[in-house]
Each structure stands twice: as C-alpha cells, then as structure tokens.
PDB file of N, CA and C in Angstrom:
ATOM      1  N   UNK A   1       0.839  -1.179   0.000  1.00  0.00           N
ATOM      2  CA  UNK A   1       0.000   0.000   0.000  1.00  0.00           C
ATOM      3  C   UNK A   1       0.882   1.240   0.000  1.00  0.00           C
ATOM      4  N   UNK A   2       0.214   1.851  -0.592  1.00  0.00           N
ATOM      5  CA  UNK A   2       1.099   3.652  -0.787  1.00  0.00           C
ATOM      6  C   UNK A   2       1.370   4.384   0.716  1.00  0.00           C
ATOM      7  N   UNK A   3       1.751   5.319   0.402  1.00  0.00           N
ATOM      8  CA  UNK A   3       2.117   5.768   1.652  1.00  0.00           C
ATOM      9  C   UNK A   3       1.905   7.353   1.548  1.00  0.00           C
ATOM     10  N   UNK A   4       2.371   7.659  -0.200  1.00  0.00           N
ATOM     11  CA  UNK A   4       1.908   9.006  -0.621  1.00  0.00           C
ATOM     12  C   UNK A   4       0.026   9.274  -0.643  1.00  0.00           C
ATOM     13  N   UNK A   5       0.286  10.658  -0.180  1.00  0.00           N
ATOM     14  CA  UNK A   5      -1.455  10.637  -0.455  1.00  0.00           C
ATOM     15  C   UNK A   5      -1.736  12.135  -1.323  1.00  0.00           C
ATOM     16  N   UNK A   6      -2.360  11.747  -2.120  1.00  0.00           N
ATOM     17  CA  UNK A   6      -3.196  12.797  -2.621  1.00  0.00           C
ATOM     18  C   UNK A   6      -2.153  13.409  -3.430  1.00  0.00           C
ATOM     19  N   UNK A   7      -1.180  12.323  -4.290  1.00  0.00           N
ATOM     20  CA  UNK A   7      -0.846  12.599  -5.403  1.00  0.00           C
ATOM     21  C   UNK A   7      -1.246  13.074  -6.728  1.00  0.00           C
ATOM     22  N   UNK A   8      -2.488  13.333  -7.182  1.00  0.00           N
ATOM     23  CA  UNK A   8      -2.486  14.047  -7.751  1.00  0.00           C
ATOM     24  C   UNK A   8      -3.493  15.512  -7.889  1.00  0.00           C
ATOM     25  N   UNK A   9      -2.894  15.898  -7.094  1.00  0.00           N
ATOM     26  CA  UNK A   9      -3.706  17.229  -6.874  1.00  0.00           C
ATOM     27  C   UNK A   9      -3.326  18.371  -8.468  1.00  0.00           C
ATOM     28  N   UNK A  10      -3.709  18.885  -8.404  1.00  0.00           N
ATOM     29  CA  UNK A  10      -3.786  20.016  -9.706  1.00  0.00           C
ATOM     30  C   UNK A  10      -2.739  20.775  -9.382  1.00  0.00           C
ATOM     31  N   UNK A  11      -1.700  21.483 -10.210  1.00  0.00           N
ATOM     32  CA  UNK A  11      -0.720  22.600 -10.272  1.00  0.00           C
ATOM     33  C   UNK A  11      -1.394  23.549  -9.854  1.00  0.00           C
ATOM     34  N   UNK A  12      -2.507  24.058 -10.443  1.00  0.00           N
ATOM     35  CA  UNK A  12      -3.457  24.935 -10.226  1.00  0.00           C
ATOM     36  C   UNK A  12      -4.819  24.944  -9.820  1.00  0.00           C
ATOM     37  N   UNK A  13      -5.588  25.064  -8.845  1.00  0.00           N
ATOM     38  CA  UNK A  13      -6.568  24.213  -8.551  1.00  0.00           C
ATOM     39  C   UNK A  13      -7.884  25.185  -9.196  1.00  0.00           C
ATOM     40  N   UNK A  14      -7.434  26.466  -9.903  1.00  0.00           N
ATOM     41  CA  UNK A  14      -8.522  27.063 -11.123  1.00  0.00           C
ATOM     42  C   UNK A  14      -8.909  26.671 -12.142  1.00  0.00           C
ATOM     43  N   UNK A  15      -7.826  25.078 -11.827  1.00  0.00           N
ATOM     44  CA  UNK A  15      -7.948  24.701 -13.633  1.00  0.00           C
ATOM     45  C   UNK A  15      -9.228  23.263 -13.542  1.00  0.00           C
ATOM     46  N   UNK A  16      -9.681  22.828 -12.230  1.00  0.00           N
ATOM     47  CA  UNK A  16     -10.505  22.067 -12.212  1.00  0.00           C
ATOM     48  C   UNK A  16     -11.750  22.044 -13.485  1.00  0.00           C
ATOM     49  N   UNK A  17     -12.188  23.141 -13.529  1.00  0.00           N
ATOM     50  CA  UNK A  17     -13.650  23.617 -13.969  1.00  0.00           C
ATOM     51  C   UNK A  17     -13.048  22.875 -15.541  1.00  0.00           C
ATOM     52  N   UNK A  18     -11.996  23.595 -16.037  1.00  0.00           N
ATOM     53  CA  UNK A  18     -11.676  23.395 -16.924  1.00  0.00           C
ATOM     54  C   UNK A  18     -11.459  21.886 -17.444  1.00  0.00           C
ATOM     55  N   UNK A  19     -10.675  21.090 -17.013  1.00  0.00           N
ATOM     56  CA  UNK A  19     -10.104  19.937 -16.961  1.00  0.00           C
ATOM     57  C   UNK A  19     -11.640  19.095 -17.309  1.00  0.00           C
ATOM     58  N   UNK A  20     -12.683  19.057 -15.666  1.00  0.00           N
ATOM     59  CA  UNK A  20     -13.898  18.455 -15.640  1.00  0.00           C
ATOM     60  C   UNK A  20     -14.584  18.756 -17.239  1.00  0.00           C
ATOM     61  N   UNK A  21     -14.532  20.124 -17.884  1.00  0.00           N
ATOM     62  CA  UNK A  21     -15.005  20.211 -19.269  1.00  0.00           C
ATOM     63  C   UNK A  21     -14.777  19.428 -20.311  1.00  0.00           C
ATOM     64  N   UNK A  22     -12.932  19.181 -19.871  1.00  0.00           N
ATOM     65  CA  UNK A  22     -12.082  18.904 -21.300  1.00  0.00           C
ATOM     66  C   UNK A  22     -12.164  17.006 -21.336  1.00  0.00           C
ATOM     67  N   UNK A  23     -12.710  16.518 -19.895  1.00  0.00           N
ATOM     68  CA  UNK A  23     -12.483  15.401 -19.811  1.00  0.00           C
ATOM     69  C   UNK A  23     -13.866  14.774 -20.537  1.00  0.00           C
ATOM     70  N   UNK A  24     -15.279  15.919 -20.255  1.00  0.00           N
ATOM     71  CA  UNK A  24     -16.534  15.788 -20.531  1.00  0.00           C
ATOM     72  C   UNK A  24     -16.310  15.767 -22.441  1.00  0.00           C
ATOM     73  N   UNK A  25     -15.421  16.540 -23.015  1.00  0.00           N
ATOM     74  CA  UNK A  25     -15.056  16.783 -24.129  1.00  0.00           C
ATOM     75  C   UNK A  25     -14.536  15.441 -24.927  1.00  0.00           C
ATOM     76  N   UNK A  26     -13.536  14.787 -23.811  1.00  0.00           N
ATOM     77  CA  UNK A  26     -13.069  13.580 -24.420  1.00  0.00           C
ATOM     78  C   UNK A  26     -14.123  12.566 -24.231  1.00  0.00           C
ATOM     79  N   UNK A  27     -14.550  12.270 -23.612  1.00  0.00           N
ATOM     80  CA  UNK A  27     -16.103  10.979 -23.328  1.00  0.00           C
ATOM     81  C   UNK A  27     -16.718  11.549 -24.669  1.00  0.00           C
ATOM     82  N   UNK A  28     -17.295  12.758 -24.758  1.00  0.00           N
ATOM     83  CA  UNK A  28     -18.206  12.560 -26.101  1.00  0.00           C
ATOM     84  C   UNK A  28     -17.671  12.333 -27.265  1.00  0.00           C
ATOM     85  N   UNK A  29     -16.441  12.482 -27.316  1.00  0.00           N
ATOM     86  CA  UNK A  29     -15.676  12.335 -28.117  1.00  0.00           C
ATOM     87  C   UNK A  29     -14.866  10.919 -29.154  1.00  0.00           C
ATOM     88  N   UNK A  30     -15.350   9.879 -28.102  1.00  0.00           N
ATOM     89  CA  UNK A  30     -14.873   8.996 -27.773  1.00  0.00           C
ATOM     90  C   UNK A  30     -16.006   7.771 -27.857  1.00  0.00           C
ATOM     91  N   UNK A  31     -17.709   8.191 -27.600  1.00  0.00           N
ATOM     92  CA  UNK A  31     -18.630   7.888 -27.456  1.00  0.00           C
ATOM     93  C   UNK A  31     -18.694   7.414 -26.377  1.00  0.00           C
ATOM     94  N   UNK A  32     -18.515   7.236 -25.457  1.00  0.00           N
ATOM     95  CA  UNK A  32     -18.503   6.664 -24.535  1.00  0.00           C
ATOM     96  C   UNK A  32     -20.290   6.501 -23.639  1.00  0.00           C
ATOM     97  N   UNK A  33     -20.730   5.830 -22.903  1.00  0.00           N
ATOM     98  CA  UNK A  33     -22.346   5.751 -22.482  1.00  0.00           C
ATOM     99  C   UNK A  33     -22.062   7.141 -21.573  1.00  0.00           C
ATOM    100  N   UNK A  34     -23.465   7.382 -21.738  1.00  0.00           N
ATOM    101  CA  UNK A  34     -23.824   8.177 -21.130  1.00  0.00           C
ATOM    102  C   UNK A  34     -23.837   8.785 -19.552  1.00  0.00           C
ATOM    103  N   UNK A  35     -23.786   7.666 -18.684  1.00  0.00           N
ATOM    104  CA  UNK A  35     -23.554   7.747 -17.333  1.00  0.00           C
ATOM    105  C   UNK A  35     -22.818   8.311 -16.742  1.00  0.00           C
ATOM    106  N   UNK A  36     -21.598   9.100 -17.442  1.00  0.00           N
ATOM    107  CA  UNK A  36     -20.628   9.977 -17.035  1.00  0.00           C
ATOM    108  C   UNK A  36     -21.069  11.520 -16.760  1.00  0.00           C
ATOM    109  N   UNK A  37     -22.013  11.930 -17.350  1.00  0.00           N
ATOM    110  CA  UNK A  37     -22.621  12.758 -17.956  1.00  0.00           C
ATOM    111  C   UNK A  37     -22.981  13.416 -16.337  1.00  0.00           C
ATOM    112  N   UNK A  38     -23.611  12.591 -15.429  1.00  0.00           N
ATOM    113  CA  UNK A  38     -24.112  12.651 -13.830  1.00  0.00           C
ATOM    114  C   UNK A  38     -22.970  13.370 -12.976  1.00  0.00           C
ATOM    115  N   UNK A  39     -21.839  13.147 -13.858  1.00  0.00           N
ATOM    116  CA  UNK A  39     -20.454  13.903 -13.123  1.00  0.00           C
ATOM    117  C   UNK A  39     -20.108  12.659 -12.137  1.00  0.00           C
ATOM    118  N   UNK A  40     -20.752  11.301 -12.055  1.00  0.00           N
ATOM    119  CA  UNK A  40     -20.022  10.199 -11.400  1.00  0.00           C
ATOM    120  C   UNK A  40     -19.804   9.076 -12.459  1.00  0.00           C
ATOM    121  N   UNK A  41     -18.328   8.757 -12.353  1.00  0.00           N
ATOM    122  CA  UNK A  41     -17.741   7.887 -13.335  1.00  0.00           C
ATOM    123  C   UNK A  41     -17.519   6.827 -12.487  1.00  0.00           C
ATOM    124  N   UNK A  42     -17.986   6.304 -11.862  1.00  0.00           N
ATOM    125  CA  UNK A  42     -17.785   5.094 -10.916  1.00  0.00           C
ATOM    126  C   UNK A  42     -18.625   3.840 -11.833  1.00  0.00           C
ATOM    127  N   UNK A  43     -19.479   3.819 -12.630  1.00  0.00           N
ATOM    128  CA  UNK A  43     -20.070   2.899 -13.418  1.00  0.00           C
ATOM    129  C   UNK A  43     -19.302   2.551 -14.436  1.00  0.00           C
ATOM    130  N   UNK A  44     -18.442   3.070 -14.803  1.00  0.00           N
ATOM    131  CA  UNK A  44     -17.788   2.998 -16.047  1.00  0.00           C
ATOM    132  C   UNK A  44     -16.956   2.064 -15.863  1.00  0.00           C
ATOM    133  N   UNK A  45     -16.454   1.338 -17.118  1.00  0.00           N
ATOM    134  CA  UNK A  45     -15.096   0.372 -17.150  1.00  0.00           C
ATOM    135  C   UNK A  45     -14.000   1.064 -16.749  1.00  0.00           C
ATOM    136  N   UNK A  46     -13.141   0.609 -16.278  1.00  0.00           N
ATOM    137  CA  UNK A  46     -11.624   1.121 -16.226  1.00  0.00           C
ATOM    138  C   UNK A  46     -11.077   1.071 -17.823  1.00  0.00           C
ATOM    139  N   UNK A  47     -11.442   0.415 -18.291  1.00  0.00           N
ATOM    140  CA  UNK A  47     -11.277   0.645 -19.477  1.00  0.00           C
ATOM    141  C   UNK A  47     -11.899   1.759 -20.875  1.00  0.00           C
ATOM    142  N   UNK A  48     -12.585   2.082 -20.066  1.00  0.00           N
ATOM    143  CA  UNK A  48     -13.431   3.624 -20.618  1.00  0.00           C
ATOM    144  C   UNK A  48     -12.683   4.817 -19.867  1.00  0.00           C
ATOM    145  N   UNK A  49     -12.763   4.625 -18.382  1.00  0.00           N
ATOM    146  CA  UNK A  49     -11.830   5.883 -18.004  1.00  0.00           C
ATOM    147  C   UNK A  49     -10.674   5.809 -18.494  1.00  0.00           C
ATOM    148  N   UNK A  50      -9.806   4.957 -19.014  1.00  0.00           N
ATOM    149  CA  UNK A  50      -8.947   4.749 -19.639  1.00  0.00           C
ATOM    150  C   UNK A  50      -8.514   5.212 -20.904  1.00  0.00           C
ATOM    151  N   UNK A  51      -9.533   5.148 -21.728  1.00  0.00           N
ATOM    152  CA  UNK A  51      -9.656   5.867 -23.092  1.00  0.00           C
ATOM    153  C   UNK A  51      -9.777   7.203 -22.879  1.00  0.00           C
ATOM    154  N   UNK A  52     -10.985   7.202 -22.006  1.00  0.00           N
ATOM    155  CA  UNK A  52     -10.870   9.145 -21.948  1.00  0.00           C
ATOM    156  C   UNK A  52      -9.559   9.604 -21.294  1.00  0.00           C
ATOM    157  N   UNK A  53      -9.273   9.559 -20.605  1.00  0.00           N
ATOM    158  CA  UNK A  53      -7.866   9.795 -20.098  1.00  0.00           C
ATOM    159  C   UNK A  53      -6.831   9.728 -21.602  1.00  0.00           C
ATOM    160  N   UNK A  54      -6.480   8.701 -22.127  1.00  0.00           N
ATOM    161  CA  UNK A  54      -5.588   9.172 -23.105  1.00  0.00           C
ATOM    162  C   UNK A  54      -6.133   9.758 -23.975  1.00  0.00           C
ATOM    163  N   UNK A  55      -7.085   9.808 -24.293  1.00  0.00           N
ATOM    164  CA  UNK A  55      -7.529  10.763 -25.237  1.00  0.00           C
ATOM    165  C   UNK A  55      -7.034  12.516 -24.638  1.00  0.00           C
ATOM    166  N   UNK A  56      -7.592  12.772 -23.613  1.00  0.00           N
ATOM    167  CA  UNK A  56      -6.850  14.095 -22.889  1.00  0.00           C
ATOM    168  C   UNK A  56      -6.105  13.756 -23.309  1.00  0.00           C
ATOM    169  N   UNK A  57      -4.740  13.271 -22.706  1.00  0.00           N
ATOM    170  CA  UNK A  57      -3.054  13.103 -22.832  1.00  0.00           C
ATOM    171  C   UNK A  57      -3.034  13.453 -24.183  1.00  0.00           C
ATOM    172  N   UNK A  58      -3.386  12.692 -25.273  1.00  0.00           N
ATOM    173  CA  UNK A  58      -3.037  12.564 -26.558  1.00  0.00           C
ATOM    174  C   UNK A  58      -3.436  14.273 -27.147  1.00  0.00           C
ATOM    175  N   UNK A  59      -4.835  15.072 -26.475  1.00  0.00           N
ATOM    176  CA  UNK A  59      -5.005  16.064 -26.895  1.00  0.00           C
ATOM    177  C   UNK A  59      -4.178  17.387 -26.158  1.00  0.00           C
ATOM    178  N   UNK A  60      -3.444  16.885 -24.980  1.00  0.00           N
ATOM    179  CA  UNK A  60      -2.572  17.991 -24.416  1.00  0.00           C
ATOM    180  C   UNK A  60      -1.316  17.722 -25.076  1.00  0.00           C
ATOM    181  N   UNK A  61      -0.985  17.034 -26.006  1.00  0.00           N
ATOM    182  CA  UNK A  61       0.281  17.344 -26.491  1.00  0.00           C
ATOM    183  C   UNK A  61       0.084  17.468 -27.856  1.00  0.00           C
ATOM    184  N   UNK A  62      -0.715  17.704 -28.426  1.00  0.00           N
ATOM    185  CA  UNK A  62      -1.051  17.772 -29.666  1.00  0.00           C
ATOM    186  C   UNK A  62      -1.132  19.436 -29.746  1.00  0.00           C
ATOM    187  N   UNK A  63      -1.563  20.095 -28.541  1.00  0.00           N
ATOM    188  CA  UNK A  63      -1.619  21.492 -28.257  1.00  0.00           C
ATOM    189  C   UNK A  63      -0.476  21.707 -27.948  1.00  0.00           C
ATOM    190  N   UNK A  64       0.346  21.647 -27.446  1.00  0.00           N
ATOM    191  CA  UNK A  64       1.660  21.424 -27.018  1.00  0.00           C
ATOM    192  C   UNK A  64       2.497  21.547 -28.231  1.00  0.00           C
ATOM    193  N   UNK A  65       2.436  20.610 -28.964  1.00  0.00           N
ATOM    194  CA  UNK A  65       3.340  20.557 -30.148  1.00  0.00           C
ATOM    195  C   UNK A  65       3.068  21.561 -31.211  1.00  0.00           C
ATOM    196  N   UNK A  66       1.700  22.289 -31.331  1.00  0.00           N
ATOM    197  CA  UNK A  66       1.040  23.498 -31.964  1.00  0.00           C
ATOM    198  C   UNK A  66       1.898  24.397 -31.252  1.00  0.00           C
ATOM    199  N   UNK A  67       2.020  24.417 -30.332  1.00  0.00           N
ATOM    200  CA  UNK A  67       2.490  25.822 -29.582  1.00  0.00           C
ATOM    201  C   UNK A  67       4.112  25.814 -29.780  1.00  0.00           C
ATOM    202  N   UNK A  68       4.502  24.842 -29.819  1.00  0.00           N
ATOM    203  CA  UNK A  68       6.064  24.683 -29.980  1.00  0.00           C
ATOM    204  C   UNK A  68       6.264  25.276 -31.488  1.00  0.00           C
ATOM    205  N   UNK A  69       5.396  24.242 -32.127  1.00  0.00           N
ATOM    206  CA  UNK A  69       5.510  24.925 -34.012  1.00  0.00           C
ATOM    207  C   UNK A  69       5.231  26.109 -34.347  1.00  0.00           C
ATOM    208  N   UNK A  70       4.674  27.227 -33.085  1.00  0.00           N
ATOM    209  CA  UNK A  70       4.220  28.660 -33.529  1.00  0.00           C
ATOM    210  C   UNK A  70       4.947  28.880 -33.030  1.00  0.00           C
ATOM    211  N   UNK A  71       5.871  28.431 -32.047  1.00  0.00           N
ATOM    212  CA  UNK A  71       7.397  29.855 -31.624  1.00  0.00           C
ATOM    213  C   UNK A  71       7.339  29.686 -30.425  1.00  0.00           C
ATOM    214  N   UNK A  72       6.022  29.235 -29.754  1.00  0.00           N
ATOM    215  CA  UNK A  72       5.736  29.373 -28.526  1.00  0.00           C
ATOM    216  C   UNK A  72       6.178  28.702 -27.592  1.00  0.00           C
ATOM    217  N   UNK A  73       6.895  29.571 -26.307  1.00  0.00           N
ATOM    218  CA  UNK A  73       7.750  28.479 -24.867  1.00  0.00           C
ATOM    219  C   UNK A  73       6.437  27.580 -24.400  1.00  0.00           C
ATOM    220  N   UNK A  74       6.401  26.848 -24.191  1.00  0.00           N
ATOM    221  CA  UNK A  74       5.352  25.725 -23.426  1.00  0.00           C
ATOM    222  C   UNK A  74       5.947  25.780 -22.112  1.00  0.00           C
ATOM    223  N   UNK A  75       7.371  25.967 -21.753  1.00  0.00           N
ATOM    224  CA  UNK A  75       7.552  25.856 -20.625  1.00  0.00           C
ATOM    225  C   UNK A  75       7.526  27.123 -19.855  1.00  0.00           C
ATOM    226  N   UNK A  76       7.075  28.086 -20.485  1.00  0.00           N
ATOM    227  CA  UNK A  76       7.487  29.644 -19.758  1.00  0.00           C
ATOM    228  C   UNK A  76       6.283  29.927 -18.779  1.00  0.00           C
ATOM    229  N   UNK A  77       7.027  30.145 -17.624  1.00  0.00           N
ATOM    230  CA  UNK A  77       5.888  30.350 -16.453  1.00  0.00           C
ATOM    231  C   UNK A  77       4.732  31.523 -17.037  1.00  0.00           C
ATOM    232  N   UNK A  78       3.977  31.978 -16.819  1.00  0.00           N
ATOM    233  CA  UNK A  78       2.848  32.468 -16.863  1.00  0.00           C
ATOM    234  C   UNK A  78       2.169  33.551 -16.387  1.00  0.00           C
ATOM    235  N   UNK A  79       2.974  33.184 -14.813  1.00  0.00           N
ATOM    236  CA  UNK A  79       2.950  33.940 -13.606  1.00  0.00           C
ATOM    237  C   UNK A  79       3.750  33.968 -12.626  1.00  0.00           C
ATOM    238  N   UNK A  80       3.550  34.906 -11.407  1.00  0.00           N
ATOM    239  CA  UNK A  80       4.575  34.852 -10.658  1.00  0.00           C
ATOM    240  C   UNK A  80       4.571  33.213  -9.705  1.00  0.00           C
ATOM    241  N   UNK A  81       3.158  32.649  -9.556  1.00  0.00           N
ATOM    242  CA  UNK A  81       3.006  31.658  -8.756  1.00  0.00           C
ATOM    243  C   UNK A  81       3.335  30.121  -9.603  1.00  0.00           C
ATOM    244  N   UNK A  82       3.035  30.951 -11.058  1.00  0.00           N
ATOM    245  CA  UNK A  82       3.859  29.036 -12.128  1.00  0.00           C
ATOM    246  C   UNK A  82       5.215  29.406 -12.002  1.00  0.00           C
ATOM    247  N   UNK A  83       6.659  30.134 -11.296  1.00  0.00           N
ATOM    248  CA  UNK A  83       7.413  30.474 -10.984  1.00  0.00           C
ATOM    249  C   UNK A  83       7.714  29.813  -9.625  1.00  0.00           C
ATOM    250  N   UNK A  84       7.110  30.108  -8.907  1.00  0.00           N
ATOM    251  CA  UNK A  84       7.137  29.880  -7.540  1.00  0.00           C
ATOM    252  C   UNK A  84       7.221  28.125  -7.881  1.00  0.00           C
ATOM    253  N   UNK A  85       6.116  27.524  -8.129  1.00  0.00           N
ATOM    254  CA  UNK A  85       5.576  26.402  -8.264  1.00  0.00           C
ATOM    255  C   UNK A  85       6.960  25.610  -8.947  1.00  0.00           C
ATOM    256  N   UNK A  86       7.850  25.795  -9.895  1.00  0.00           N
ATOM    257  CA  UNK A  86       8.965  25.411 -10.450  1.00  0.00           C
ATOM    258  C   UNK A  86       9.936  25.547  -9.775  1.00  0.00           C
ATOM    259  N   UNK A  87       9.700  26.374  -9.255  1.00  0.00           N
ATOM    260  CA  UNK A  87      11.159  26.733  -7.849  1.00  0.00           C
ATOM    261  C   UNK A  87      10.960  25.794  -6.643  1.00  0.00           C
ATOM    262  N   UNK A  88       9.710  25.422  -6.853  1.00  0.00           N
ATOM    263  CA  UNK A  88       9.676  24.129  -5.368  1.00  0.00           C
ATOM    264  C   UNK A  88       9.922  23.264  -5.626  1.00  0.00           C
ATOM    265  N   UNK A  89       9.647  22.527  -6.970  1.00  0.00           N
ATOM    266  CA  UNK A  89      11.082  21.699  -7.434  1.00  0.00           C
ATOM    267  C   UNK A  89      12.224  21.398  -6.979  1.00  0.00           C
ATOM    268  N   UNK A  90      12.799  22.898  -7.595  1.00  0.00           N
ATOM    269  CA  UNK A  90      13.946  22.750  -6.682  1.00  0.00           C
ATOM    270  C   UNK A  90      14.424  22.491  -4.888  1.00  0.00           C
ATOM    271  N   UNK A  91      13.415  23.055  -4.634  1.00  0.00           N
ATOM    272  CA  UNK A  91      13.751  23.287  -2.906  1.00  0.00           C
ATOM    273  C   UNK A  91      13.586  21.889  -1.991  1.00  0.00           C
ATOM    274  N   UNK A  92      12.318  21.371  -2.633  1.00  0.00           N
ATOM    275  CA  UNK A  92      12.268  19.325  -2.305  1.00  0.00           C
ATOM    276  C   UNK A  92      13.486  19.126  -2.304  1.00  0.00           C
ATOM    277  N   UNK A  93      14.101  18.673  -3.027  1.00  0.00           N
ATOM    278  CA  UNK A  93      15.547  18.064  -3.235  1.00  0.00           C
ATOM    279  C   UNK A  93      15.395  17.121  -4.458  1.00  0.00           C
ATOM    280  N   UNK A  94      16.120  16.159  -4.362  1.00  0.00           N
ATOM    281  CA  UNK A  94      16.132  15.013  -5.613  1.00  0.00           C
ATOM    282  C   UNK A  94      15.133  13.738  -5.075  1.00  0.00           C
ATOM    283  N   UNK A  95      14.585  13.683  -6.141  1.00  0.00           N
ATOM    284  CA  UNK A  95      13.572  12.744  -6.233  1.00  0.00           C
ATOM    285  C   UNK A  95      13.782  10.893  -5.689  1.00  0.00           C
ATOM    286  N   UNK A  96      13.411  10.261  -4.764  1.00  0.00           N
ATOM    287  CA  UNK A  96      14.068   9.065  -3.972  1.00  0.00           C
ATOM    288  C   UNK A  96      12.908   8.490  -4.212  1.00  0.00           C
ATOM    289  N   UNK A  97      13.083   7.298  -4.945  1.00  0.00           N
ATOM    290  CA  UNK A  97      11.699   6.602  -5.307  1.00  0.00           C
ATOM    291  C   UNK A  97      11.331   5.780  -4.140  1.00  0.00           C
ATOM    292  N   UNK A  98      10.075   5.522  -3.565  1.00  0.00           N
ATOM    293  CA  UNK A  98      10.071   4.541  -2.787  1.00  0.00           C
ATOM    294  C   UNK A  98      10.751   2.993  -2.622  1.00  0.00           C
ATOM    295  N   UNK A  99      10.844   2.696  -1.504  1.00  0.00           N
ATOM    296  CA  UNK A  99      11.763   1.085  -1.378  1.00  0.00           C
ATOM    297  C   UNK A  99      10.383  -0.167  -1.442  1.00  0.00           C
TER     298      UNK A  99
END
C-alpha cells in the first residue's frame, strides 16, 4: 500500500472547472455511455476511463506541439506563482523513489 497521499492534486486548482469540461469533451468524443454525464464515473469500465484519459493526454500534447511549431515556450511560467511552483522543485531536493 502507498504511503503518498493525494498525489495528484492540480498545479493549479482554477484549472478544475476546466479539466472536468475537457475530460466531458473527451467521453463525447470517444462515445462513450452516457452515465458519465451525472459527473459520477464510478459505473464505467476502467477501461473507458482509460480511453478518456488518453484521449486528454493525446489532446494535451497535440496542443503542445502546436504551440512549440508557432514559436511558442510551453515551458514559460505564466505567472509569478507558475514560478514559484517550479522553484519548489527545486527546494524538495532530488527525487528518492520509494523502497
């Protein structure tokens, strides 16, 4: 059993609204049944959350690679707090995988 908790929390937690849209974006996208729709995905296959999930992935780097081909830094902070947020990176230390 893990020991980490609540690994994956959001970089930004403004970006929820968004994300919940883009994920609603990939299910229709994807066809997936309807039952997601309730905002509870607990009926679904793991193998459906599965698809929608890479489908995101597959559509955040597809934007990604648009933005690279227009000139654009993908990695350039944004703000003073996507700054901050990269600098705590650093301040953790080096990454020690669990034993």
């Amino acid at each position: 059993m893990s020991t980490r908790n609540n690994s994956n929390q959001l970089v930004n937690p403004m970006a929820r609204q968004a994300l919940d849209k883009f994920k609603m974006e990939a299910a229709q996208e994807l066809n997936i049944r309807d039952e997601y729709k309730s905002g509870y995905w607990g009926n679904l296959t793991s193998r459906e959350c599965g698809a929608v999930g890479g489908q995101m992935v597959k559509k955040m780097i597809e934007h990604a690679q648009n933005q690279m081909a227009n000139g654009t830094n993908v990695n350039a902070p944004t703000s003073s707090q996507d700054a901050q947020n990269i600098n705590l990176g650093n301040k953790v230390g080096d990454f020690k995988p669990q034993q």
